[in-house]
PDB file of N, CA and C in Angstrom:
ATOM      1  N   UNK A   1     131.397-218.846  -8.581  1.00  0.00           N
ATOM      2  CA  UNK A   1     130.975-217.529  -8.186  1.00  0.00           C
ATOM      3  C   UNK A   1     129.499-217.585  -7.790  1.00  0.00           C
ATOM      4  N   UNK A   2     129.413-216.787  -6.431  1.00  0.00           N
ATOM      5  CA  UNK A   2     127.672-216.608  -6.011  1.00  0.00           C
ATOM      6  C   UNK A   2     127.360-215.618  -6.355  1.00  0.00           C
ATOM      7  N   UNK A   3     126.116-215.539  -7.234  1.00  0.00           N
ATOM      8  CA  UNK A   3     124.725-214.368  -7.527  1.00  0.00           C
ATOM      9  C   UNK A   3     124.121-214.244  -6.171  1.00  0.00           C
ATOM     10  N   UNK A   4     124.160-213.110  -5.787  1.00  0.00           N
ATOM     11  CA  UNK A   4     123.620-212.333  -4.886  1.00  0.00           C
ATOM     12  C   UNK A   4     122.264-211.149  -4.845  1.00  0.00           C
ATOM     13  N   UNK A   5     121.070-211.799  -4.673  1.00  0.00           N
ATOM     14  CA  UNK A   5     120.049-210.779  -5.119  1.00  0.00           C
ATOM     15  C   UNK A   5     119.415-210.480  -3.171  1.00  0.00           C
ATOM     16  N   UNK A   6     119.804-209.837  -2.584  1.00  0.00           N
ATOM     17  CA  UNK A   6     119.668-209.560  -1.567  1.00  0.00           C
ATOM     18  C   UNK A   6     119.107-208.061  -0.596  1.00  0.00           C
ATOM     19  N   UNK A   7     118.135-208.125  -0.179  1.00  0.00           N
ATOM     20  CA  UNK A   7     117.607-206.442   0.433  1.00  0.00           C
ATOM     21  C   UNK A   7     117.759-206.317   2.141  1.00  0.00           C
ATOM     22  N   UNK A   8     118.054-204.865   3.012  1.00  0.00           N
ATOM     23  CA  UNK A   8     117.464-205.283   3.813  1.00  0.00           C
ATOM     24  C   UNK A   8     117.510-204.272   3.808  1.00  0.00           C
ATOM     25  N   UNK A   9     115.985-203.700   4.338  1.00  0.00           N
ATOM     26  CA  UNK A   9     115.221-202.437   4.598  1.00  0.00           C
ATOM     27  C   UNK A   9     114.680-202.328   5.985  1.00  0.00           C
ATOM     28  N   UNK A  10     114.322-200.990   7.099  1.00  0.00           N
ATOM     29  CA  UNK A  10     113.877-200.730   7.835  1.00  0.00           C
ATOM     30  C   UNK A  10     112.953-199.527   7.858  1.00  0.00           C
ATOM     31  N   UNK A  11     111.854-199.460   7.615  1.00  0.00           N
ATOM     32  CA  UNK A  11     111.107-198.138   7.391  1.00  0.00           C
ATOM     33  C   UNK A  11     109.886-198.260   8.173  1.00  0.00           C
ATOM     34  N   UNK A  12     108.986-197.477   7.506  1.00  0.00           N
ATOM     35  CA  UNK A  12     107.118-197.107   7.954  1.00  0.00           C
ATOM     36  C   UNK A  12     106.389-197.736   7.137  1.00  0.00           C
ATOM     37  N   UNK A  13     105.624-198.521   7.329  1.00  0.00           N
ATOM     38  CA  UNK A  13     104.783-198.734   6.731  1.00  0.00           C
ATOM     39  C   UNK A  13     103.657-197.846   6.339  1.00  0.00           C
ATOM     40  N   UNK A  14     103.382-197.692   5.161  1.00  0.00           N
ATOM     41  CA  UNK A  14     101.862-196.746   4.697  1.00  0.00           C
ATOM     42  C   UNK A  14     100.623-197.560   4.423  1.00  0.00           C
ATOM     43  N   UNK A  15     100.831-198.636   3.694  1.00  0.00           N
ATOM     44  CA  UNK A  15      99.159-198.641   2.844  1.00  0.00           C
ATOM     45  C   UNK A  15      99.716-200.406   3.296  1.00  0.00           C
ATOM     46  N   UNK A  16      98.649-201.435   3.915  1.00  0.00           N
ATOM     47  CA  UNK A  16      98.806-202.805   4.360  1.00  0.00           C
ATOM     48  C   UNK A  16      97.522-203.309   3.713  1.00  0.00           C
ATOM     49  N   UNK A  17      97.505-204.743   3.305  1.00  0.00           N
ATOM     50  CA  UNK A  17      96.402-205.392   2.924  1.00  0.00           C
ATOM     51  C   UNK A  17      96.720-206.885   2.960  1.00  0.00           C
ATOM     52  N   UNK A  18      96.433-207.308   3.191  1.00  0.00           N
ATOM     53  CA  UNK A  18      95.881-209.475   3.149  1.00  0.00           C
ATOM     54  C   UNK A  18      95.300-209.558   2.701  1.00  0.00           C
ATOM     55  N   UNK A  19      95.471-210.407   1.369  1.00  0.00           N
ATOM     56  CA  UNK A  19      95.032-210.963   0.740  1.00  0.00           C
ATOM     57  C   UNK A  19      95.076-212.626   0.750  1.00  0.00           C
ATOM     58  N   UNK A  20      94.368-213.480   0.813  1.00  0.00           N
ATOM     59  CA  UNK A  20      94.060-215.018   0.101  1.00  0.00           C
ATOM     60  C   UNK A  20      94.572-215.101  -1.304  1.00  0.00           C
ATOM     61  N   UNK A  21      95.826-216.401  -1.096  1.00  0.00           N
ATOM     62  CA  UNK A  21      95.781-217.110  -2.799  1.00  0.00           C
ATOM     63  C   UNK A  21      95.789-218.698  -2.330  1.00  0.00           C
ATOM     64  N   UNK A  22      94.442-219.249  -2.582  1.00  0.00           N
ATOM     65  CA  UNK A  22      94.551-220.511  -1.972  1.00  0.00           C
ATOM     66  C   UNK A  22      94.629-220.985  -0.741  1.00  0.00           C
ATOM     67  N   UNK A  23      95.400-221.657   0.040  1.00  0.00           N
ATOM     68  CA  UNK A  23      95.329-221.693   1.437  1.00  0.00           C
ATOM     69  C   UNK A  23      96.063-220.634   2.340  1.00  0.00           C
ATOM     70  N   UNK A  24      97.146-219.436   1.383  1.00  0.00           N
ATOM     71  CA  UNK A  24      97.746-219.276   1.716  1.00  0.00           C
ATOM     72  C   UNK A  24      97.506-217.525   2.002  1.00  0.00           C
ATOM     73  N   UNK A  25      98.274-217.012   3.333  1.00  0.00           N
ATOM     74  CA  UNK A  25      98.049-215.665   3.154  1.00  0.00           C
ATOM     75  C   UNK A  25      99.257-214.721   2.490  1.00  0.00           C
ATOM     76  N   UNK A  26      98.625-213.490   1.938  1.00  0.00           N
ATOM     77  CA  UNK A  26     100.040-212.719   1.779  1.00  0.00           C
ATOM     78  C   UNK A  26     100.073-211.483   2.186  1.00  0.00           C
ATOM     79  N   UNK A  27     100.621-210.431   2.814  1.00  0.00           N
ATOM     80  CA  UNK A  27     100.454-209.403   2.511  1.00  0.00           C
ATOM     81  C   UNK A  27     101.211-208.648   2.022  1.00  0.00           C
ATOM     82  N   UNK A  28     100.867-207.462   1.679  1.00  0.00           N
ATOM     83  CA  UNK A  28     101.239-206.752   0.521  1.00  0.00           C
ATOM     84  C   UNK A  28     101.128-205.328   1.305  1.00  0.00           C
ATOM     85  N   UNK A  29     102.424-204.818   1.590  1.00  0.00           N
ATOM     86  CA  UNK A  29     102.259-202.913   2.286  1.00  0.00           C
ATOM     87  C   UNK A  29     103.389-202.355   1.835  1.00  0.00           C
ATOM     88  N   UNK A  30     103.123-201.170   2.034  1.00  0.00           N
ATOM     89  CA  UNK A  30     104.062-200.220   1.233  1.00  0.00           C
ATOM     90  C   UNK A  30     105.117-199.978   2.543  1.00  0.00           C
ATOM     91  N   UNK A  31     106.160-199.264   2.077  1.00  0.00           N
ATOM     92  CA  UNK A  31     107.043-199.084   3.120  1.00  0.00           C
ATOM     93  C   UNK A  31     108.096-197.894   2.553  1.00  0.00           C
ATOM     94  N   UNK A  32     108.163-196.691   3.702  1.00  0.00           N
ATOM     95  CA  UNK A  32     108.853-195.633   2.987  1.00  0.00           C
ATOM     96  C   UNK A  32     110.748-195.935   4.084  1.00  0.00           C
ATOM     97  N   UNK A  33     111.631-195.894   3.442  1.00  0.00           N
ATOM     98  CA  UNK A  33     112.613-194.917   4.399  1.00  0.00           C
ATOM     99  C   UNK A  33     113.158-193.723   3.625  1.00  0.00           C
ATOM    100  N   UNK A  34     113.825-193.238   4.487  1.00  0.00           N
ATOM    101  CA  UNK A  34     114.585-192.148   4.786  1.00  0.00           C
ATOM    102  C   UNK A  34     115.592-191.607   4.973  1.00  0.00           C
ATOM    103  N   UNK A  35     116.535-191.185   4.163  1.00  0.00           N
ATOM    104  CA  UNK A  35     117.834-190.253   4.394  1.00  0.00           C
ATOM    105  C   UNK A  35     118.029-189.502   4.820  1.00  0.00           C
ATOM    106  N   UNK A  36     118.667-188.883   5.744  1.00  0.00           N
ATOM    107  CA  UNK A  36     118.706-187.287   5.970  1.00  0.00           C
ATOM    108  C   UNK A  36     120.299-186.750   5.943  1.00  0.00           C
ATOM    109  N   UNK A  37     120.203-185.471   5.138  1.00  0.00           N
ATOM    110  CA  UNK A  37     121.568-185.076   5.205  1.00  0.00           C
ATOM    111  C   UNK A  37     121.527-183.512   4.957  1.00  0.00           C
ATOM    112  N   UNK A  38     122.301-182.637   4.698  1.00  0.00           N
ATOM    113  CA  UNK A  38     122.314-181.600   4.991  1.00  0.00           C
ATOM    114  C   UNK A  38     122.358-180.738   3.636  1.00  0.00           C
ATOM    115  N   UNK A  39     122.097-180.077   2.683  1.00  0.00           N
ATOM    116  CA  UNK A  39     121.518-179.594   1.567  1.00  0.00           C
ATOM    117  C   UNK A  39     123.082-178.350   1.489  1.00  0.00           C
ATOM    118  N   UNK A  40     123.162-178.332   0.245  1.00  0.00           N
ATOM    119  CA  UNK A  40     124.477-176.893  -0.498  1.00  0.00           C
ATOM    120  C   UNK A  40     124.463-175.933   1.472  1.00  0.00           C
ATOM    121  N   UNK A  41     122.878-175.346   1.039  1.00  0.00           N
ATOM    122  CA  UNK A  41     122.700-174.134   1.944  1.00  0.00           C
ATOM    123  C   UNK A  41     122.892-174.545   3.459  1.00  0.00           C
ATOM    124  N   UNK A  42     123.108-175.938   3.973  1.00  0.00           N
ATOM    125  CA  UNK A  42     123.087-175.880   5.440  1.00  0.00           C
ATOM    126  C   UNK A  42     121.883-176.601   6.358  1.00  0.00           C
ATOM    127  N   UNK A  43     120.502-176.419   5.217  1.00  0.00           N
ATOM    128  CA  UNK A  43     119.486-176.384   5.619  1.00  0.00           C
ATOM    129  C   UNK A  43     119.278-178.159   5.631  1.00  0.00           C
ATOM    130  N   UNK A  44     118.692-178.787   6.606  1.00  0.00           N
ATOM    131  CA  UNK A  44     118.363-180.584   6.458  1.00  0.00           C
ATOM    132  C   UNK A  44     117.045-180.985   5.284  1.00  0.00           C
ATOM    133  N   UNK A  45     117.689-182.036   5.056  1.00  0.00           N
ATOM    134  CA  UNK A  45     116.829-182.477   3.234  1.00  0.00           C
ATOM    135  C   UNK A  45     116.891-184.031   3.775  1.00  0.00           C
ATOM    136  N   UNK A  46     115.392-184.236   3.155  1.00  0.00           N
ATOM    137  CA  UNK A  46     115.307-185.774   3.733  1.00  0.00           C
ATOM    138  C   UNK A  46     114.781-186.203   2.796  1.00  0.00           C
ATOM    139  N   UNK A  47     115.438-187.500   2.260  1.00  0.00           N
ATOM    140  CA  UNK A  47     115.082-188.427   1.133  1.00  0.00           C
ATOM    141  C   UNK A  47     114.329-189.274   0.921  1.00  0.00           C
ATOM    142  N   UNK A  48     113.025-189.482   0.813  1.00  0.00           N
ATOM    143  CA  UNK A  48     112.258-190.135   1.154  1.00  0.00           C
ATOM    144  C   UNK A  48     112.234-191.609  -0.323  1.00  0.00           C
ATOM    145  N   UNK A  49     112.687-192.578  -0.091  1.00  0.00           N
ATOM    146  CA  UNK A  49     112.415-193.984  -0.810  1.00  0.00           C
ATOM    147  C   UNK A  49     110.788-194.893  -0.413  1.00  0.00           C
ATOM    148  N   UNK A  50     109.896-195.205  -2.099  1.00  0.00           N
ATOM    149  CA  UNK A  50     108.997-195.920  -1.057  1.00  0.00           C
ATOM    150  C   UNK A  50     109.298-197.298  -2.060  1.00  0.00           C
ATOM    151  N   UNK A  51     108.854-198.465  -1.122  1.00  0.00           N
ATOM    152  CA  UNK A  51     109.106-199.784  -1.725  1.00  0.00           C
ATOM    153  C   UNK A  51     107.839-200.367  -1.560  1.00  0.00           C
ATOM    154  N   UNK A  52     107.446-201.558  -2.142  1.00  0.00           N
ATOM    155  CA  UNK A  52     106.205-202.680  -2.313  1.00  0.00           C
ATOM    156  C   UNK A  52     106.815-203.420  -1.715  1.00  0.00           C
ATOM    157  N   UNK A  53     106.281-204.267  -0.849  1.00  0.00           N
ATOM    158  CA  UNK A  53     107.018-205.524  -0.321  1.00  0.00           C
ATOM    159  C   UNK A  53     105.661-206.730   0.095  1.00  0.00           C
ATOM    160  N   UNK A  54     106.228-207.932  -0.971  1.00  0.00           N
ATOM    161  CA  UNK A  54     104.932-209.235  -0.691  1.00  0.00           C
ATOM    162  C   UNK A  54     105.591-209.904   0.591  1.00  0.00           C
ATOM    163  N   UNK A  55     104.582-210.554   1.155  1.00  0.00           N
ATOM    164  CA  UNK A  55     105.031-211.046   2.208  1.00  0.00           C
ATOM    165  C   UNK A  55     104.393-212.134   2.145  1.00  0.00           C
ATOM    166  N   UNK A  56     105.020-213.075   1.924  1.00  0.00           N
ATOM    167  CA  UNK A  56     103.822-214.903   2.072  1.00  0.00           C
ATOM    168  C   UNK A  56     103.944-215.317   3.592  1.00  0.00           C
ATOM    169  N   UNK A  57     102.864-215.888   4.501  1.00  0.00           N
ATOM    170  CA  UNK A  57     102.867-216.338   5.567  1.00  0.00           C
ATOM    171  C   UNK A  57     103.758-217.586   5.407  1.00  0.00           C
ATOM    172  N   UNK A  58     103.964-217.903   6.603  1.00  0.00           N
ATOM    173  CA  UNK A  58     105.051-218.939   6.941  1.00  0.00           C
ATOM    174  C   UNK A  58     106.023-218.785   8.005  1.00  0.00           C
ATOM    175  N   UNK A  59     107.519-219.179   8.011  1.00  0.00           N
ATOM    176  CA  UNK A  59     108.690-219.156   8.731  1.00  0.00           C
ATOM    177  C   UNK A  59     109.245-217.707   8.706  1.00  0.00           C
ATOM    178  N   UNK A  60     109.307-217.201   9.911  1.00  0.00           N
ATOM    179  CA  UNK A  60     109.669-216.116   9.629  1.00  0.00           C
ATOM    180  C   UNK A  60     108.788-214.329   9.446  1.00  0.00           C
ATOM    181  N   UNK A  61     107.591-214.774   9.414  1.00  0.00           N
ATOM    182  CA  UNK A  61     106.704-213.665   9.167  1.00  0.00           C
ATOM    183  C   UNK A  61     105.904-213.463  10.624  1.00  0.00           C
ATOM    184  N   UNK A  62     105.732-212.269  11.137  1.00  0.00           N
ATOM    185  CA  UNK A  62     105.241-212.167  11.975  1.00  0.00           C
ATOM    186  C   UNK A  62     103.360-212.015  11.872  1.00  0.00           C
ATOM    187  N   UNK A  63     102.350-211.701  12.354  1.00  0.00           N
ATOM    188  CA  UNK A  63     100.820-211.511  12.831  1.00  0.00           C
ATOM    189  C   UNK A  63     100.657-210.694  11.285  1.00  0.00           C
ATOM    190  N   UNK A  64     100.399-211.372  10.310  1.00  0.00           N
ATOM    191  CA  UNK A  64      99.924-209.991   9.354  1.00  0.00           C
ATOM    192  C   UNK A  64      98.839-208.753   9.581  1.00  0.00           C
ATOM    193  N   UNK A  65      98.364-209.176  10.790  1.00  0.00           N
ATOM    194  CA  UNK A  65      97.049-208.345  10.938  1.00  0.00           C
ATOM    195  C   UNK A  65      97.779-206.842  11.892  1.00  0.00           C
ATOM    196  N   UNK A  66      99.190-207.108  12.212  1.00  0.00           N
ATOM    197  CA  UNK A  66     100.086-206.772  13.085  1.00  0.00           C
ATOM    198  C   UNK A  66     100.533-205.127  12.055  1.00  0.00           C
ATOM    199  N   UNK A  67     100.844-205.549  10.802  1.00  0.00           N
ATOM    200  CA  UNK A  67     101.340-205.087   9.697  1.00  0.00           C
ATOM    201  C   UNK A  67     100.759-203.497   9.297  1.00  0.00           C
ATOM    202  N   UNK A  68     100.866-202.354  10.118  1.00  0.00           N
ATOM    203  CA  UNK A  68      99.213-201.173   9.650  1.00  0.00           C
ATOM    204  C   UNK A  68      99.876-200.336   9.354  1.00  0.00           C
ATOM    205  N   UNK A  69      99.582-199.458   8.997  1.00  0.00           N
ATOM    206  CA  UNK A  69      99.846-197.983   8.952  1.00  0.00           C
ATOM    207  C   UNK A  69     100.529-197.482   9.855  1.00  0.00           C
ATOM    208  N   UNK A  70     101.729-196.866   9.818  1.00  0.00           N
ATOM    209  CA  UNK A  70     102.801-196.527  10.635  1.00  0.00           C
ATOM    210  C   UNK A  70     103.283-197.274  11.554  1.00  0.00           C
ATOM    211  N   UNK A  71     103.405-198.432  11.304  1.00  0.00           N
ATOM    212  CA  UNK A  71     104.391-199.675  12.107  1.00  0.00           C
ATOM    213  C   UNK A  71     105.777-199.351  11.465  1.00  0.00           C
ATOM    214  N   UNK A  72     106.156-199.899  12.593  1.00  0.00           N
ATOM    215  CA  UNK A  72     108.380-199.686  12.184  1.00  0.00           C
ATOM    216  C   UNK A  72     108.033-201.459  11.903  1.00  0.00           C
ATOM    217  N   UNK A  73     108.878-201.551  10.528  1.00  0.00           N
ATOM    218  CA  UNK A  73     109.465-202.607  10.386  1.00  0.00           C
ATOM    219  C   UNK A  73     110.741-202.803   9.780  1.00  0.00           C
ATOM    220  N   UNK A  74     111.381-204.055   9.763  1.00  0.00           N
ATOM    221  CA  UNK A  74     112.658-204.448   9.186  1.00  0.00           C
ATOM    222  C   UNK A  74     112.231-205.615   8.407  1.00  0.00           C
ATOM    223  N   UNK A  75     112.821-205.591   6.935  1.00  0.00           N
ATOM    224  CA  UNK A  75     112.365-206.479   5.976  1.00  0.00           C
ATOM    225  C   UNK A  75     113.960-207.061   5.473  1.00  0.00           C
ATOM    226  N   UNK A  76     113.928-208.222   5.315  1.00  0.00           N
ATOM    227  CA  UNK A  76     114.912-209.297   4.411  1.00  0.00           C
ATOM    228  C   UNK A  76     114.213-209.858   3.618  1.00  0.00           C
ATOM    229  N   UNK A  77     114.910-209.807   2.218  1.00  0.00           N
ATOM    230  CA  UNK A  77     114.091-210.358   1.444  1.00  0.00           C
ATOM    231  C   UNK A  77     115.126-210.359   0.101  1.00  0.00           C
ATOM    232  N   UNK A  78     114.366-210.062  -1.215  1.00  0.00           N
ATOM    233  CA  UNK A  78     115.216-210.189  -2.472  1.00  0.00           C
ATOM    234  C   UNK A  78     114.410-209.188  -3.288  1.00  0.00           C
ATOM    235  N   UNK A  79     114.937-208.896  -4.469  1.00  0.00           N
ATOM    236  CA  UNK A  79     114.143-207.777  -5.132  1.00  0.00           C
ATOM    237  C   UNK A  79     113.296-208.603  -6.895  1.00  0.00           C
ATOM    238  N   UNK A  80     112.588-208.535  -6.775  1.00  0.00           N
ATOM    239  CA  UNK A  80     111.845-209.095  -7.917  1.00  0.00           C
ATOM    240  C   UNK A  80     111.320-208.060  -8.993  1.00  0.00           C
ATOM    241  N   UNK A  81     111.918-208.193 -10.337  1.00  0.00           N
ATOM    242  CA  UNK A  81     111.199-206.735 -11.307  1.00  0.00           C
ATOM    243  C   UNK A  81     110.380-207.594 -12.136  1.00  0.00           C
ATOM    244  N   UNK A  82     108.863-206.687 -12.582  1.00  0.00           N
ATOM    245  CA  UNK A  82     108.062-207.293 -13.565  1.00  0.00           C
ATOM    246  C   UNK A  82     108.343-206.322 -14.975  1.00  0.00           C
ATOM    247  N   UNK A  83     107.693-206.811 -16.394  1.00  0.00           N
ATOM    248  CA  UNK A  83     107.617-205.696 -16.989  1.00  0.00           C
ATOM    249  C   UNK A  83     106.470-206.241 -17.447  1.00  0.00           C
ATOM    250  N   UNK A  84     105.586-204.676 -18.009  1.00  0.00           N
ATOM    251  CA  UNK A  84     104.463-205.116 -17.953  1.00  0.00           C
ATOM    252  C   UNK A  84     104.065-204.192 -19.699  1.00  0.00           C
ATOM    253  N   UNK A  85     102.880-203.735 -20.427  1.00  0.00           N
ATOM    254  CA  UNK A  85     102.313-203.072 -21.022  1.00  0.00           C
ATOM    255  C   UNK A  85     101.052-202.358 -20.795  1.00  0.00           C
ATOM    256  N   UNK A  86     101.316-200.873 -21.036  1.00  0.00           N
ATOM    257  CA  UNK A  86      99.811-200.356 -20.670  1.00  0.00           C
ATOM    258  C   UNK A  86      98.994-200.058 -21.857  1.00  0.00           C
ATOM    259  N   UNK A  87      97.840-199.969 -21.722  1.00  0.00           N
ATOM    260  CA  UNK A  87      96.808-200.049 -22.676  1.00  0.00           C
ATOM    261  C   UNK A  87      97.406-199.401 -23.630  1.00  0.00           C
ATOM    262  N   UNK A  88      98.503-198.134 -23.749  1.00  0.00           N
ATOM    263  CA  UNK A  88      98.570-197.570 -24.667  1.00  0.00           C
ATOM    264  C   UNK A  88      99.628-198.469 -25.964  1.00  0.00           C
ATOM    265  N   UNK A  89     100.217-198.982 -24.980  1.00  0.00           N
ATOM    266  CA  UNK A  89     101.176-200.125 -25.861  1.00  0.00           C
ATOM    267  C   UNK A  89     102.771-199.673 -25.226  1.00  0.00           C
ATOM    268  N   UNK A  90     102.775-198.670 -24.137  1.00  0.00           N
ATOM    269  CA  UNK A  90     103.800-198.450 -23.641  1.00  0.00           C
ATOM    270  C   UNK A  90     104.567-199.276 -22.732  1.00  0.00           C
ATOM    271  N   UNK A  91     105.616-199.729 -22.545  1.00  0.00           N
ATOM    272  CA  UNK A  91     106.293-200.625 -21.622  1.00  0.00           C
ATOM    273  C   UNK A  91     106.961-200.142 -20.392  1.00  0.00           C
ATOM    274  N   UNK A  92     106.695-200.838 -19.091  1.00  0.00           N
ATOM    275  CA  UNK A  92     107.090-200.218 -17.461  1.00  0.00           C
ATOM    276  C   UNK A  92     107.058-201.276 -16.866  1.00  0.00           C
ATOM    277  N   UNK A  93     108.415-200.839 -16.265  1.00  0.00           N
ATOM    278  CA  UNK A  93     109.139-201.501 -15.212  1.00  0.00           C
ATOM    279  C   UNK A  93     108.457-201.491 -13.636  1.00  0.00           C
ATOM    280  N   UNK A  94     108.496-202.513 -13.074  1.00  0.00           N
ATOM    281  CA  UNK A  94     108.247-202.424 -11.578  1.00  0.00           C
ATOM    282  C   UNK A  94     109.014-203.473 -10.729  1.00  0.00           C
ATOM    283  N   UNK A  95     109.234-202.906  -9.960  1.00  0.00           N
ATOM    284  CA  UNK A  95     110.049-203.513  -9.140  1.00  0.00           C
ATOM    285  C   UNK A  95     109.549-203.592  -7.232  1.00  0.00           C
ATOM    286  N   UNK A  96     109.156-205.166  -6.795  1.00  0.00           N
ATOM    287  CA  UNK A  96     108.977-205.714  -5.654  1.00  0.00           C
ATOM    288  C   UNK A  96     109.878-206.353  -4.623  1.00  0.00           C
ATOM    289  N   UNK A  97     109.952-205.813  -3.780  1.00  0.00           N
ATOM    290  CA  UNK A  97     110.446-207.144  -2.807  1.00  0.00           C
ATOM    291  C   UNK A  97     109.384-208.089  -2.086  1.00  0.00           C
ATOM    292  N   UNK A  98     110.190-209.247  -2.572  1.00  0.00           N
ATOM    293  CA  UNK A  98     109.788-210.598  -2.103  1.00  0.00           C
ATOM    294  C   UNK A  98     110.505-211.108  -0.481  1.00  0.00           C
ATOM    295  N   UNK A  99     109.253-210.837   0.305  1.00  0.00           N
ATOM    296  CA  UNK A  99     110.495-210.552   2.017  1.00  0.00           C
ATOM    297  C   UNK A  99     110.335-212.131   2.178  1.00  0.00           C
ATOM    298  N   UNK A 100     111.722-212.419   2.773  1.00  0.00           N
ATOM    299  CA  UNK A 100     111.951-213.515   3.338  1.00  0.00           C
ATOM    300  C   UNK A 100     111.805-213.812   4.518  1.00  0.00           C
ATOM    301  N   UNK A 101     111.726-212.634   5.559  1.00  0.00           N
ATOM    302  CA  UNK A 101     111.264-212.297   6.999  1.00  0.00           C
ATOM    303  C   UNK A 101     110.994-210.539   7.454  1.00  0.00           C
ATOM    304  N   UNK A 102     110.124-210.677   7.730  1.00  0.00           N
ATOM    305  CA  UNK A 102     109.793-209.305   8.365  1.00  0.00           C
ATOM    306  C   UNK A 102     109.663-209.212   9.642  1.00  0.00           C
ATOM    307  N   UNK A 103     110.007-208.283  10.594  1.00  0.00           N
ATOM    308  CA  UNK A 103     110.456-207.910  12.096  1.00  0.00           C
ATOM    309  C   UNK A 103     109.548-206.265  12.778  1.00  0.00           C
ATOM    310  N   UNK A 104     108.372-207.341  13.465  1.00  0.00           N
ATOM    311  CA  UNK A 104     107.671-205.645  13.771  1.00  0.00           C
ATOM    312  C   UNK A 104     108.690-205.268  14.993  1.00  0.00           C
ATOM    313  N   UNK A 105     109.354-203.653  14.881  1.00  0.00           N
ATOM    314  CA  UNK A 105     109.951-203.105  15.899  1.00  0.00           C
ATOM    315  C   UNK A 105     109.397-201.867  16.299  1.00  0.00           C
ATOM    316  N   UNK A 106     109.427-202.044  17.487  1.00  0.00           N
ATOM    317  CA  UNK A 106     109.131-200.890  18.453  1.00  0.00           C
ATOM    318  C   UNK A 106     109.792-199.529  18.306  1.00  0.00           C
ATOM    319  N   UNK A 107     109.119-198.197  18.524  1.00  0.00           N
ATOM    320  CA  UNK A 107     110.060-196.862  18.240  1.00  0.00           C
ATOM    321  C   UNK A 107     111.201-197.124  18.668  1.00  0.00           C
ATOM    322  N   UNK A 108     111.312-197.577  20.000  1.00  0.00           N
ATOM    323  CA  UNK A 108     112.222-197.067  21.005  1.00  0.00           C
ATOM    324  C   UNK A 108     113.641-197.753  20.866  1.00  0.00           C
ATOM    325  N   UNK A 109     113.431-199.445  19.590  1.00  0.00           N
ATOM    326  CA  UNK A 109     114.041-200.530  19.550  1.00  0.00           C
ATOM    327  C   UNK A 109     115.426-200.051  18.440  1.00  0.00           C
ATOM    328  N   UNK A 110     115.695-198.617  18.199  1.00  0.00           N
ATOM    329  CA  UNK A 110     116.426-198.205  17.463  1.00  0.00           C
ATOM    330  C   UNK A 110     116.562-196.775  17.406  1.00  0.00           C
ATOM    331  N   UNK A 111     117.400-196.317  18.237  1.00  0.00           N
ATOM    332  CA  UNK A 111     117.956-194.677  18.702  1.00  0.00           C
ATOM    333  C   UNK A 111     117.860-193.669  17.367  1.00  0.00           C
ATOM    334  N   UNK A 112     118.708-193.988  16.322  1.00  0.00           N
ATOM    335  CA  UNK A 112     118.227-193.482  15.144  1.00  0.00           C
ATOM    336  C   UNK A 112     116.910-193.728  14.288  1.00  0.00           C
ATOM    337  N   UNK A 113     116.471-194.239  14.318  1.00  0.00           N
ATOM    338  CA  UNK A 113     114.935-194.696  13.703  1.00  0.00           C
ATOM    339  C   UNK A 113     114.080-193.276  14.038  1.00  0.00           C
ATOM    340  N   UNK A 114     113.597-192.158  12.854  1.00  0.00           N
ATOM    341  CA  UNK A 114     112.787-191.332  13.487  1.00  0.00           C
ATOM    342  C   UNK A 114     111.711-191.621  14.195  1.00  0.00           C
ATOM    343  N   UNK A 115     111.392-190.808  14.854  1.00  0.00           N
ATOM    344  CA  UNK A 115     110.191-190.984  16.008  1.00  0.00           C
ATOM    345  C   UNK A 115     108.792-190.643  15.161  1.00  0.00           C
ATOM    346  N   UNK A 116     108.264-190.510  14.283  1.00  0.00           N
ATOM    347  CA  UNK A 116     107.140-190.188  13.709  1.00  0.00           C
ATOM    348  C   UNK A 116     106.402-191.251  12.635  1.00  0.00           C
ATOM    349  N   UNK A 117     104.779-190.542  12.603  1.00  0.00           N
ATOM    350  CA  UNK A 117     104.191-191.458  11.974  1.00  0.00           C
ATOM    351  C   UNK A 117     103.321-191.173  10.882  1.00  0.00           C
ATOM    352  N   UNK A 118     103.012-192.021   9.763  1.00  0.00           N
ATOM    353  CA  UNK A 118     102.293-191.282   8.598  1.00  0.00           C
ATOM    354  C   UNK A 118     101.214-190.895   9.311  1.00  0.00           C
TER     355      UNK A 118
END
């Protein structure tokens, strides 16, 4: 039997940064999508999901400098959870994706993809 830890996301990017660990680059941006469906009353309700996603340079990663604030992207990757403690002595969960390739796309490169930007 195969374990399967597998993501694939297409959203907006919000908040981008590069960082250096050693020779290597990574970046690190937030990324929201979106549901939309239609609410009891009729009225449209949109679901907004946001995710962390690391990105190590290499095979597969496109221009990190490419990576900004309201870029459309498509991410493959896997989901990685930490747990951590806060000063108070309380325990929290977090949860990353670790992308295996990321894909900058154009508005136009997907009919459903909303047209807007943070």
């Amino acid at each position: 039997m195969e374990f399967i830890n597998k993501i694939e996301l297409r959203g907006i990017v919000g908040t981008a940064a590069i960082n250096t660990v050693g020779d290597t680059h990574v970046c690190r941006f937030s990324l929201v999508t979106e549901y939309s469906y239609k609410g009891k009353d009729g009225s449209p309700v949109i679901d907004s999901t946001w995710f962390n996603i690391a990105a190590w340079e290499g095979r597969g990663m496109p221009d990190f400098n490419r990576i900004s604030k309201g870029a459309i992207v498509q991410v493959s990757g896997r989901v990685r959870t930490y747990k951590y403690t806060l000063t108070d002595g309380s325990e929290r969960n977090s949860w990353e994706i670790f992308a295996r390739k990321v894909t900058l796309l154009e508005p136009d490169d997907d009919p459903m993809q909303p047209q807007r930007f943070l």
